[in-house]
PDB file of N, CA and C in Angstrom:
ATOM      1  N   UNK A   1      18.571-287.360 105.341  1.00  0.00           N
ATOM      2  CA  UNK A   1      19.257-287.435 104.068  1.00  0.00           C
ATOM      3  C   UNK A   1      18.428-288.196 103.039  1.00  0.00           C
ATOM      4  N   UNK A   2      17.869-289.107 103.146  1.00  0.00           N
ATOM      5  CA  UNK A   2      16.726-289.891 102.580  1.00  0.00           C
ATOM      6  C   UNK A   2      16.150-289.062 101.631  1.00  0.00           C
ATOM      7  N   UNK A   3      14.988-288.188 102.531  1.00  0.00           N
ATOM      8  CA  UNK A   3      14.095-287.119 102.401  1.00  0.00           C
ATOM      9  C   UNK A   3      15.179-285.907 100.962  1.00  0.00           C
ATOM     10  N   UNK A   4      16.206-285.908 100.981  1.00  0.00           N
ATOM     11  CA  UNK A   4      16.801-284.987 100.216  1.00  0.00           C
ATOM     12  C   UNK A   4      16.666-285.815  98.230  1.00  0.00           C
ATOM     13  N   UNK A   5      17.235-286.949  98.663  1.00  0.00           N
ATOM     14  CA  UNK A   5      17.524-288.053  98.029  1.00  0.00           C
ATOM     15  C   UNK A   5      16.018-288.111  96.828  1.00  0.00           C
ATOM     16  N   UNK A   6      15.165-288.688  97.370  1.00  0.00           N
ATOM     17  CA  UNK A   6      13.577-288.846  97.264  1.00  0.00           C
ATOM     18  C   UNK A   6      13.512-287.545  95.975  1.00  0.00           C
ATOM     19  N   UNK A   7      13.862-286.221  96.981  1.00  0.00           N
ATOM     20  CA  UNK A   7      13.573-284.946  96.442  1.00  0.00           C
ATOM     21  C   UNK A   7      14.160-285.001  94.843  1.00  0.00           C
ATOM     22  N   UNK A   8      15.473-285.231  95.170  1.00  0.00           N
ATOM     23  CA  UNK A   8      16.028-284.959  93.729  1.00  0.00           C
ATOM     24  C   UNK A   8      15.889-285.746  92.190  1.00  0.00           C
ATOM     25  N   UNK A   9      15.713-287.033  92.955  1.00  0.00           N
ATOM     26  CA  UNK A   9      15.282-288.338  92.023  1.00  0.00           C
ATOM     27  C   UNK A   9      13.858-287.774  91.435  1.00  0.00           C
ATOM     28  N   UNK A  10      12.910-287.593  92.182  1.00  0.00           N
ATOM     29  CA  UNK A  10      11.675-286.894  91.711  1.00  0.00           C
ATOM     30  C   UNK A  10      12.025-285.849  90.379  1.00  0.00           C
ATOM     31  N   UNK A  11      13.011-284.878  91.086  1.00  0.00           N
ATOM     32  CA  UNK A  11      12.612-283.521  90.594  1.00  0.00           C
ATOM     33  C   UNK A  11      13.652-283.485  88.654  1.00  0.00           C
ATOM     34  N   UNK A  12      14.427-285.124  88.925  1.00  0.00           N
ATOM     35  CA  UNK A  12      15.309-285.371  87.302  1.00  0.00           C
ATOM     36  C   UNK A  12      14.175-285.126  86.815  1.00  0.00           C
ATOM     37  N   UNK A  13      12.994-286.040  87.000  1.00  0.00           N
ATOM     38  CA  UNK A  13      12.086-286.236  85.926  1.00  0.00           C
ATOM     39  C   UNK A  13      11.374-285.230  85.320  1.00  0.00           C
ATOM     40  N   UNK A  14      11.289-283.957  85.583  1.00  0.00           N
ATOM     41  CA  UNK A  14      10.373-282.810  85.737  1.00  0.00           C
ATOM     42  C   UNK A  14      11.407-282.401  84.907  1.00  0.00           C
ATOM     43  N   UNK A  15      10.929-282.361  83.715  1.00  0.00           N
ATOM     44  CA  UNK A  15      11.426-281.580  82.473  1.00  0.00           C
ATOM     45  C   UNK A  15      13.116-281.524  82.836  1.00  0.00           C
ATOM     46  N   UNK A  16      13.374-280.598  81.708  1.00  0.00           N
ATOM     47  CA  UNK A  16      14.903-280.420  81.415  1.00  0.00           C
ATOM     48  C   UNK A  16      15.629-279.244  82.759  1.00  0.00           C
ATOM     49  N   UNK A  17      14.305-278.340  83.259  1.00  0.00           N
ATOM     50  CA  UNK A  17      15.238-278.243  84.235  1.00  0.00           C
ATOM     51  C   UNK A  17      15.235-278.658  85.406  1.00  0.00           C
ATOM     52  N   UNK A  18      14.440-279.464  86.052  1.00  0.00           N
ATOM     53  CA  UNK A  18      14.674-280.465  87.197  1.00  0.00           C
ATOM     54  C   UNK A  18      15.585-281.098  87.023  1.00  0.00           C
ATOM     55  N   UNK A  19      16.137-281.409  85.649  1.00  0.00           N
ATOM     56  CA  UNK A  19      17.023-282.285  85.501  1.00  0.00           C
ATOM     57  C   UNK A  19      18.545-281.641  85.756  1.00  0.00           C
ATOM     58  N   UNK A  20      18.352-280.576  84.941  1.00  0.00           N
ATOM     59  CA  UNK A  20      19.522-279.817  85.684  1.00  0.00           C
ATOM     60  C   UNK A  20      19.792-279.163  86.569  1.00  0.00           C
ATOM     61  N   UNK A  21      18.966-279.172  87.329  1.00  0.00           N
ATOM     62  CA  UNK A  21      18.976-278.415  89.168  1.00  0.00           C
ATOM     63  C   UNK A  21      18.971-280.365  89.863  1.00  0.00           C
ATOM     64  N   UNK A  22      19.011-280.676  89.788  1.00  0.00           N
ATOM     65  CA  UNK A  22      19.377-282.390  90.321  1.00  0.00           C
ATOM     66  C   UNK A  22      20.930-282.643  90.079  1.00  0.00           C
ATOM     67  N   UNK A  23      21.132-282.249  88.781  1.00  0.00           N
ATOM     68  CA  UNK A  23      22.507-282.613  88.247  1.00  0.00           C
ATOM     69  C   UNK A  23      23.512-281.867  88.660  1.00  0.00           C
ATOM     70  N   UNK A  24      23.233-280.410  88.947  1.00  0.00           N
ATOM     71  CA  UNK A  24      24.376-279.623  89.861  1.00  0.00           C
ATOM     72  C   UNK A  24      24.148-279.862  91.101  1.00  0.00           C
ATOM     73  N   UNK A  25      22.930-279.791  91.867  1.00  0.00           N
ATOM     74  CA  UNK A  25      22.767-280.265  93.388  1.00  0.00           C
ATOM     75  C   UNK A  25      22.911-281.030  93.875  1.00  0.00           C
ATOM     76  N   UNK A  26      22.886-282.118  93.283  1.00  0.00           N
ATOM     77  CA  UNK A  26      22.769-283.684  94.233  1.00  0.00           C
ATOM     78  C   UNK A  26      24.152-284.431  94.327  1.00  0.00           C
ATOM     79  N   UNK A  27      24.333-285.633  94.901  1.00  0.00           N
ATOM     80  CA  UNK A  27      25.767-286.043  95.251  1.00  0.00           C
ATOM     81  C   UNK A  27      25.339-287.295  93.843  1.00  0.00           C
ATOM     82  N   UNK A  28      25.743-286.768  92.772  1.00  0.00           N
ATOM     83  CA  UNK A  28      25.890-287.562  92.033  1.00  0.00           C
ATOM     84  C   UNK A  28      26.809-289.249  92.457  1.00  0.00           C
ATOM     85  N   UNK A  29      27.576-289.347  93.410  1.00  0.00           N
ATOM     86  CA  UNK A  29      27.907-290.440  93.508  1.00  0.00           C
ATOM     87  C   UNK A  29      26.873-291.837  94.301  1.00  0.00           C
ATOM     88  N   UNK A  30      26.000-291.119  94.471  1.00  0.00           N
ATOM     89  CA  UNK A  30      24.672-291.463  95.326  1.00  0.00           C
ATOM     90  C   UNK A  30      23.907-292.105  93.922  1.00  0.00           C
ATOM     91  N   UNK A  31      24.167-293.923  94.528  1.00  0.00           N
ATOM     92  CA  UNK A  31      23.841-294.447  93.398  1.00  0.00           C
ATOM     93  C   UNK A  31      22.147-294.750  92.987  1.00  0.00           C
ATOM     94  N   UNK A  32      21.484-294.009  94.147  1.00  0.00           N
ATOM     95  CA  UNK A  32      20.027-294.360  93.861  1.00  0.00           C
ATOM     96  C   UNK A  32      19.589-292.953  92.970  1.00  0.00           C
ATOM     97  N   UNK A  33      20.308-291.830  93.271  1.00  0.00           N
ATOM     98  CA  UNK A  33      20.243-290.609  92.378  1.00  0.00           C
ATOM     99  C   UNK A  33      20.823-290.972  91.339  1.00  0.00           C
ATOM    100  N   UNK A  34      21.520-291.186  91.035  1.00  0.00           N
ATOM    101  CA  UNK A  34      22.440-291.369  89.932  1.00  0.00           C
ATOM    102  C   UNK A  34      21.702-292.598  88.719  1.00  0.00           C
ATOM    103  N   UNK A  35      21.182-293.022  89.250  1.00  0.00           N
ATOM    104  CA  UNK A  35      20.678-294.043  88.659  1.00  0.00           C
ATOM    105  C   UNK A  35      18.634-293.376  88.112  1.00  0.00           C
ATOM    106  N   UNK A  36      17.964-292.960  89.056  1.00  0.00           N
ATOM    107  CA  UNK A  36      17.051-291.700  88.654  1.00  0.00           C
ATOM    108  C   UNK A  36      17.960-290.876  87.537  1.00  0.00           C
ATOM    109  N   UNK A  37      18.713-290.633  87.764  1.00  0.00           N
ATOM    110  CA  UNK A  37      19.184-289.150  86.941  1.00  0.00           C
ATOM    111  C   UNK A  37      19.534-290.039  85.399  1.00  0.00           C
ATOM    112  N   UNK A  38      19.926-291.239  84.982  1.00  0.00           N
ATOM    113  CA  UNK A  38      20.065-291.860  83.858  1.00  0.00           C
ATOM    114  C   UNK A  38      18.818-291.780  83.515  1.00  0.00           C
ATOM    115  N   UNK A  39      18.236-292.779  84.027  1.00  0.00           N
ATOM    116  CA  UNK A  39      16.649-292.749  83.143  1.00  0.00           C
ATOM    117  C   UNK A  39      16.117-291.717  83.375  1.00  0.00           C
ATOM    118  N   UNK A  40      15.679-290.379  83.950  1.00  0.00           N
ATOM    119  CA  UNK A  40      15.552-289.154  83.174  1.00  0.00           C
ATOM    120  C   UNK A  40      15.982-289.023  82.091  1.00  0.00           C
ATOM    121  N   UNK A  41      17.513-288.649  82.273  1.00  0.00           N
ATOM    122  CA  UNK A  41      18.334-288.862  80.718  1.00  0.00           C
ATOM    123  C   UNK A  41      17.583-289.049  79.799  1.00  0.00           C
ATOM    124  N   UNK A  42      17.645-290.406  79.599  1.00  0.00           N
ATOM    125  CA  UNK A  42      16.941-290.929  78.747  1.00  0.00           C
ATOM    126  C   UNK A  42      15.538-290.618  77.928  1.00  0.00           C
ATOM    127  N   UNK A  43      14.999-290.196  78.979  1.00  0.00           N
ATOM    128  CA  UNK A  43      13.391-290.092  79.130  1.00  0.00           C
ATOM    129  C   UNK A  43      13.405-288.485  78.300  1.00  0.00           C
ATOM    130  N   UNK A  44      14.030-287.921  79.097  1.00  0.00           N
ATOM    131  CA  UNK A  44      14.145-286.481  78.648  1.00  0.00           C
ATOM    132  C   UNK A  44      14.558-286.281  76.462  1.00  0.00           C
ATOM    133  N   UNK A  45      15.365-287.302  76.649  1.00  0.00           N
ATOM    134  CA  UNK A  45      15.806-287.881  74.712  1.00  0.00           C
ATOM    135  C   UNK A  45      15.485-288.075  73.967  1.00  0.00           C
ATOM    136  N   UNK A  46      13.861-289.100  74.533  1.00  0.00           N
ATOM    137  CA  UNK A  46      13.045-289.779  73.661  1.00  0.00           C
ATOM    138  C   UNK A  46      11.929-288.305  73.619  1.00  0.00           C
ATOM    139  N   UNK A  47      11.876-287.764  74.696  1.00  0.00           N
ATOM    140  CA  UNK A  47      10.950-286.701  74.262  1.00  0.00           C
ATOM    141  C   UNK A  47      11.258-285.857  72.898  1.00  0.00           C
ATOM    142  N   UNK A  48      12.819-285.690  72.961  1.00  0.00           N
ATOM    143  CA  UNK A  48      12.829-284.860  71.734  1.00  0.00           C
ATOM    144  C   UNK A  48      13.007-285.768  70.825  1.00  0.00           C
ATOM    145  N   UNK A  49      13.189-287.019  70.486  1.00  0.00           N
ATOM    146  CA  UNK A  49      12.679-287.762  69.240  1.00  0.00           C
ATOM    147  C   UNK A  49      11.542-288.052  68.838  1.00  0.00           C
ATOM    148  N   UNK A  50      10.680-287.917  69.906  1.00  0.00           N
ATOM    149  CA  UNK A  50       9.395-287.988  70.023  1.00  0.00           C
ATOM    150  C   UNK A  50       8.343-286.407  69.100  1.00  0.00           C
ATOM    151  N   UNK A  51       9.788-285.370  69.419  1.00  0.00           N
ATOM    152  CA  UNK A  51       9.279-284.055  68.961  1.00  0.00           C
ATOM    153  C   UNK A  51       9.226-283.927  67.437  1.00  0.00           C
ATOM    154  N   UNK A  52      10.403-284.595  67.135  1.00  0.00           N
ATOM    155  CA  UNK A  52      11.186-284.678  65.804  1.00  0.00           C
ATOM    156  C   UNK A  52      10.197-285.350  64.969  1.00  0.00           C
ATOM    157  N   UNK A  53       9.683-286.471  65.800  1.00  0.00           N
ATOM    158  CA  UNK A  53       8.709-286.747  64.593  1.00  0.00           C
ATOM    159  C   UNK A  53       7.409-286.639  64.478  1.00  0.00           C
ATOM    160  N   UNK A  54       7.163-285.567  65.504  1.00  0.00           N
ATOM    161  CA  UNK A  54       5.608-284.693  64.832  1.00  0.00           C
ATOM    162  C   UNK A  54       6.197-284.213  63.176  1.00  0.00           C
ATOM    163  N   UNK A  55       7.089-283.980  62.643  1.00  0.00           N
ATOM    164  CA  UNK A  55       7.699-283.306  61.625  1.00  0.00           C
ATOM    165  C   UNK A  55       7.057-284.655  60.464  1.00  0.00           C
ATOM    166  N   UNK A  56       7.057-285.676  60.361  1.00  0.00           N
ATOM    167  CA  UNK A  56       6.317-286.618  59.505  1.00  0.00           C
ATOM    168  C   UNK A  56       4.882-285.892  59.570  1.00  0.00           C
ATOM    169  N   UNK A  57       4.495-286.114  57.870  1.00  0.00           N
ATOM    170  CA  UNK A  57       2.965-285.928  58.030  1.00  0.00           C
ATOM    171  C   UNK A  57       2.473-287.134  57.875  1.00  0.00           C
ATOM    172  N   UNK A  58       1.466-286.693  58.736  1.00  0.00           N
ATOM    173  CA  UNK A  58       0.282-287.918  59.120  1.00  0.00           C
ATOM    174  C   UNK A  58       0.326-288.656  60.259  1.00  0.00           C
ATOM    175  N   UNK A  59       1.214-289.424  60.105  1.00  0.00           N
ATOM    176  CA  UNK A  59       1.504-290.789  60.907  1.00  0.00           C
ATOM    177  C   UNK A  59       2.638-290.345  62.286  1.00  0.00           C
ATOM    178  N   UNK A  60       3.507-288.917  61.655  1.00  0.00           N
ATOM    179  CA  UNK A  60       4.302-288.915  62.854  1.00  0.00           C
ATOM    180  C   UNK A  60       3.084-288.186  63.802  1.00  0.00           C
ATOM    181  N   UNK A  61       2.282-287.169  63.495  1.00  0.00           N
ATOM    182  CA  UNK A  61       1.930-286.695  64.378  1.00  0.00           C
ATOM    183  C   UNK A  61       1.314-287.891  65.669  1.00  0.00           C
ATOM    184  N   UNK A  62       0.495-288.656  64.874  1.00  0.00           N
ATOM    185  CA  UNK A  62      -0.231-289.907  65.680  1.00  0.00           C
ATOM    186  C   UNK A  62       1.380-290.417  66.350  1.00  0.00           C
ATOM    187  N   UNK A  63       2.044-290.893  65.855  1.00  0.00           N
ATOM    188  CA  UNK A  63       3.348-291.066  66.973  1.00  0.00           C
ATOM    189  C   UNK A  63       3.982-290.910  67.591  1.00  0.00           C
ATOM    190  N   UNK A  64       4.188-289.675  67.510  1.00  0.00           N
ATOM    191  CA  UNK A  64       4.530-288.575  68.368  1.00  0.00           C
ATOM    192  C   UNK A  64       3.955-288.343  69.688  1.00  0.00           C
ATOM    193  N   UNK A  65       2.492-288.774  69.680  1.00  0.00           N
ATOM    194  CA  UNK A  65       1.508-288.580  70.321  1.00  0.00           C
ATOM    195  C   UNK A  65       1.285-289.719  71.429  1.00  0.00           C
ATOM    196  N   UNK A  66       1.695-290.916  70.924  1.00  0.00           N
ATOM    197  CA  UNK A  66       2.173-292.117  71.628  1.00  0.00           C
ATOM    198  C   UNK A  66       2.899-292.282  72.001  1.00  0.00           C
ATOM    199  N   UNK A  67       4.224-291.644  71.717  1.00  0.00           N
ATOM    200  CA  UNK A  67       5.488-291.602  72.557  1.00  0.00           C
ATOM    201  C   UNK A  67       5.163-290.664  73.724  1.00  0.00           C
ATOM    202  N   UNK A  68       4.660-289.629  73.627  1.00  0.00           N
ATOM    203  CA  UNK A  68       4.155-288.419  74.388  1.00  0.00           C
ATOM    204  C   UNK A  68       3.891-289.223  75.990  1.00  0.00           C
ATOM    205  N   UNK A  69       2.449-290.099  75.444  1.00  0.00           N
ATOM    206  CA  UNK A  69       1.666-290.842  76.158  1.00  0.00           C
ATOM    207  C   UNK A  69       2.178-291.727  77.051  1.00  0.00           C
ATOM    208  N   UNK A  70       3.480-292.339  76.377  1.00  0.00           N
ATOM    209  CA  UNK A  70       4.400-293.910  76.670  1.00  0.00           C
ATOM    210  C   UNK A  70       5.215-292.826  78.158  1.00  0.00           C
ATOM    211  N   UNK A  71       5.792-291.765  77.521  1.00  0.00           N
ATOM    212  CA  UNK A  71       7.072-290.547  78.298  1.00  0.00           C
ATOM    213  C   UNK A  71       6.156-290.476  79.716  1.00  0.00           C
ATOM    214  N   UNK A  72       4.994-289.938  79.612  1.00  0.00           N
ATOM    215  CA  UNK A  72       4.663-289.155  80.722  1.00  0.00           C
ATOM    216  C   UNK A  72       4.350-290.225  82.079  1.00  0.00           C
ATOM    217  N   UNK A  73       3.807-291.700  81.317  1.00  0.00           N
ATOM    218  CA  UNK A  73       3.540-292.874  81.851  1.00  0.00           C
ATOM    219  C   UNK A  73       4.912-293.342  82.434  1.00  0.00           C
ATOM    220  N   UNK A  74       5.743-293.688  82.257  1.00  0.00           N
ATOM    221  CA  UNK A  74       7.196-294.142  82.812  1.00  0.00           C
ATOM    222  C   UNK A  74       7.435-292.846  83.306  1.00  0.00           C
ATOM    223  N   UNK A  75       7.479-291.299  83.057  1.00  0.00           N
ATOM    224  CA  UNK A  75       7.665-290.260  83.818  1.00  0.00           C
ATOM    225  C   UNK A  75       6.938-290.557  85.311  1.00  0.00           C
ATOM    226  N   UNK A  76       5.794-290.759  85.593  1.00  0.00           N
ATOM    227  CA  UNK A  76       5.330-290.993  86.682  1.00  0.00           C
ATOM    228  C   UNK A  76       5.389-292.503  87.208  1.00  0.00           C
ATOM    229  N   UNK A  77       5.890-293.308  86.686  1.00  0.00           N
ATOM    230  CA  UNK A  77       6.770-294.422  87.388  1.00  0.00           C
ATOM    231  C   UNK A  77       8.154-294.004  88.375  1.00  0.00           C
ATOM    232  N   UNK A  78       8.536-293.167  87.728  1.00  0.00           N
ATOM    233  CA  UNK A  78       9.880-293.495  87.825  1.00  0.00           C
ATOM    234  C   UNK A  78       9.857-292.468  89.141  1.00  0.00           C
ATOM    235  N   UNK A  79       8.943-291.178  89.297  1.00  0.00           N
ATOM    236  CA  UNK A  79       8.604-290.406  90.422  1.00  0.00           C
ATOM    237  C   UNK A  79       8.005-291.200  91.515  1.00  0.00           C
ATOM    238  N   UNK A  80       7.102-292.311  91.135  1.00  0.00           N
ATOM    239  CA  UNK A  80       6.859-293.109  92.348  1.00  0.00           C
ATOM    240  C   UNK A  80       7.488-294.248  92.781  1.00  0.00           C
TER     241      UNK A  80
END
């Protein structure tokens, strides 16, 4: 059961639909999933604020670009 657990916590982080093949599959009351599956959430949020402000010229693109950078970095935290 572990081994299932591991699986799904991983697979929130993997874009929007890992996140939702985790969110119908897994025993959401399973507080080490459940707790992966928030900060995905999250993670998954800032990406699209992160998108929103490539839409600034100049400065969003450069920020955008750092949030990008910040996402994928805590993305692979949160998988290991």
């Amino acid at each position: 059961m572990s081994n299932n657990r591991n699986i799904f916590a991983a697979a929130s982080y993997v874009t929007w639909v890992g996140f939702l093949i985790a969110l119908v599959a897994a025993d959401r009351s399973d507080r080490f999933i459940a707790h992966h599956m928030n900060q995905a959430l999250v993670l998954n949020i800032a990406s699209i604020v992160g998108g929103v402000l490539r839409v600034i010229p100049l400065i969003g693109s450069m920020a955008s670009d750092i949030v990008a950078l910040a996402l994928l970095v805590l993305c692979i935290m949160g998988i290991a």
